[in-house]
Protein backbone atom coordinates (compact mmCIF):
# COMPACT_ATOMS: atom_id res chain seq x y z
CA UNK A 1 -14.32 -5.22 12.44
CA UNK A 2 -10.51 -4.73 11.15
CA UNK A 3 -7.79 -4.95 13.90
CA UNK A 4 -5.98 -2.02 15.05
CA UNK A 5 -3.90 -0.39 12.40
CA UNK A 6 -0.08 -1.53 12.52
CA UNK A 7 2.65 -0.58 10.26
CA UNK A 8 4.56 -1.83 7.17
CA UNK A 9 8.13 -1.78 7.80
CA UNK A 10 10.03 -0.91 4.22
CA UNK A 11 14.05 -1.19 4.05
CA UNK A 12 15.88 0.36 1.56
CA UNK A 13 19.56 1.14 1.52
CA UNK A 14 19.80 -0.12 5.18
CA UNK A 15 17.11 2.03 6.62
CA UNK A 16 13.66 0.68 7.94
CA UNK A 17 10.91 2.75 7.32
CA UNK A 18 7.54 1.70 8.94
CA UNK A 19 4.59 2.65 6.58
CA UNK A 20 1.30 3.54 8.16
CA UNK A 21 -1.66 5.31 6.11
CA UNK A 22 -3.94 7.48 8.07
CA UNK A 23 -6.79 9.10 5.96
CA UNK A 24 -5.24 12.30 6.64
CA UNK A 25 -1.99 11.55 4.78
CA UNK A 26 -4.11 9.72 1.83
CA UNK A 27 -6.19 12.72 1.98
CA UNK A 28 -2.46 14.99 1.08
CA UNK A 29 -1.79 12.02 -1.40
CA UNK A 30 -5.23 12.52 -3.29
CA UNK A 31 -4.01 16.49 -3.77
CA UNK A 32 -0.20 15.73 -4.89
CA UNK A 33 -1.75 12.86 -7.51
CA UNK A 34 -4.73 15.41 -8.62
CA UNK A 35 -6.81 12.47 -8.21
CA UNK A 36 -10.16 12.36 -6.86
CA UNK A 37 -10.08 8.73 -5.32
CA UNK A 38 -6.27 7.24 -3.82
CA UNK A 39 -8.44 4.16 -4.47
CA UNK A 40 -8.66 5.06 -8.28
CA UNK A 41 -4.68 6.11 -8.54
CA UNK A 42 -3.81 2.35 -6.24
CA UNK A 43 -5.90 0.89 -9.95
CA UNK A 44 -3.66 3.17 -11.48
CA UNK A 45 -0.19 2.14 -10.39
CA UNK A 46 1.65 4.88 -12.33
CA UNK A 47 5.24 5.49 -11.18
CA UNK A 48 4.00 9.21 -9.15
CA UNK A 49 1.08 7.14 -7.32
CA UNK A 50 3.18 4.85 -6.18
CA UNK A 51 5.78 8.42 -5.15
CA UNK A 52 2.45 9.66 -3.56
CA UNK A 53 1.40 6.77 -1.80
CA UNK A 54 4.69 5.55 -0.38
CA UNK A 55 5.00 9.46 0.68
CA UNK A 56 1.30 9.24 2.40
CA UNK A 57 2.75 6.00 4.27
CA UNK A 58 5.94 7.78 5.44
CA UNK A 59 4.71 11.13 6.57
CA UNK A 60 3.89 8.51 9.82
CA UNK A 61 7.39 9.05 11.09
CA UNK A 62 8.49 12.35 9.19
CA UNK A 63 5.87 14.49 8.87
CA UNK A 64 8.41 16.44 6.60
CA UNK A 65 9.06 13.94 3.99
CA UNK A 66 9.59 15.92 0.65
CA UNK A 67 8.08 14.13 -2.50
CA UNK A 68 12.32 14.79 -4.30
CA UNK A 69 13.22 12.05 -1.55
CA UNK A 70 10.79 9.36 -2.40
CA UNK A 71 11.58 9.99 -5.74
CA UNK A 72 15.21 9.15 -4.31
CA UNK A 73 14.54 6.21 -2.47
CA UNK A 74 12.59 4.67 -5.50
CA UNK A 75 15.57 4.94 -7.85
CA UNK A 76 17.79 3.32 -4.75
CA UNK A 77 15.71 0.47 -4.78
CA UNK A 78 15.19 -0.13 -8.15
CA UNK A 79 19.65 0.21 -7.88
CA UNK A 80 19.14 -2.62 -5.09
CA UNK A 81 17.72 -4.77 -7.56
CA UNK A 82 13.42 -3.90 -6.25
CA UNK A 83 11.47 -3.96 -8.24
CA UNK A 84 8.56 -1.63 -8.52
CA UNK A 85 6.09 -4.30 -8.23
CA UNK A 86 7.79 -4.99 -5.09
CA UNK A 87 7.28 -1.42 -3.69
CA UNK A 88 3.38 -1.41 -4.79
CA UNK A 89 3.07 -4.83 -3.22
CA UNK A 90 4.68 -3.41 0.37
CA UNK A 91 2.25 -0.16 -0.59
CA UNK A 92 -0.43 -2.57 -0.85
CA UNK A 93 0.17 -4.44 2.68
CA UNK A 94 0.29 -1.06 4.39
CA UNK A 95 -2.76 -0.31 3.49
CA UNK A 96 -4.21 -3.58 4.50
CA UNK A 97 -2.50 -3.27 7.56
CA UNK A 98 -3.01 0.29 8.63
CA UNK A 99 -6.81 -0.94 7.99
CA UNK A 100 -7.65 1.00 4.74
CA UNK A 101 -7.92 -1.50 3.22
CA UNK A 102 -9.44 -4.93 3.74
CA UNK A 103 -7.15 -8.07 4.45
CA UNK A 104 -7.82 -11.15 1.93
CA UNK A 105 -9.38 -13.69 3.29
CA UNK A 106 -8.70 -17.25 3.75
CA UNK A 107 -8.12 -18.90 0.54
CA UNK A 108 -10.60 -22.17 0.01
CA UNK A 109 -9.70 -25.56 0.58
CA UNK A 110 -9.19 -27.23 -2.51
CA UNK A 111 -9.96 -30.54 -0.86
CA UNK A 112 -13.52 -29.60 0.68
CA UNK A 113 -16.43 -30.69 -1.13
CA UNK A 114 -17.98 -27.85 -3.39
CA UNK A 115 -21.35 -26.09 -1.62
CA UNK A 116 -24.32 -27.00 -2.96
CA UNK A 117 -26.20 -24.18 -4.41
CA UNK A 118 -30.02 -24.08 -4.30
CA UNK A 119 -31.90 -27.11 -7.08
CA UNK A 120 -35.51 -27.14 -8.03
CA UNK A 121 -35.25 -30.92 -6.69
């Protein structure tokens, strides 16, 4: 079972915005992208799913949020040297965080011994 959902704080121009993605808001995001699966447009990463999804993430604290101002606050960051890898990748934790999606798990230990599979010994 996946923690309680926590948000993904996001700073651009000197203001903290703290992404959270309820499947209400991905449910608006779906209609602004036209898409029928936010999971197919996050595959996507065009420039307006990452508009829609970082909209969907904001709506948590202004319910309000116009799509014309994440289109502003995308340019300002890309201005402040982010780049848009950088905004899918904080996109990306807030959904892992907020519990849509699933956190990766623990990488392997390179130094442990391989498990065996099953032999016809």
């Amino acid at each position: 079972m996946a923690g309680m959902p926590s948000v993904t704080p996001l700073t651009i121009g000197g203001r903290t915005f703290n992404l959270l993605f309820r499947n209400s808001y991905l449910i608006q995001c779906e209609t602004f992208m036209e898409e029928k699966s936010w999971a197919r447009a996050l595959a996507n990463m065009s420039a307006k799913s990452l508009a829609a999804f970082l909209l969907a993430g904001m709506m948590n604290e202004d319910r309000n949020a116009k799509i014309a101002e994440i289109h502003q606050l995308m340019d300002k960051a890309q201005m402040e040297g982010m780049a848009t890898t950088d905004l899918w990748n904080v996109v990306t934790q807030g959904l892992e965080n907020s519990g849509v999606l699933p956190k990766p798990g623990p990488a392997p230990d390179p130094t442990s011994a391989p498990s065996r599979g099953h032999t016809n010994d």
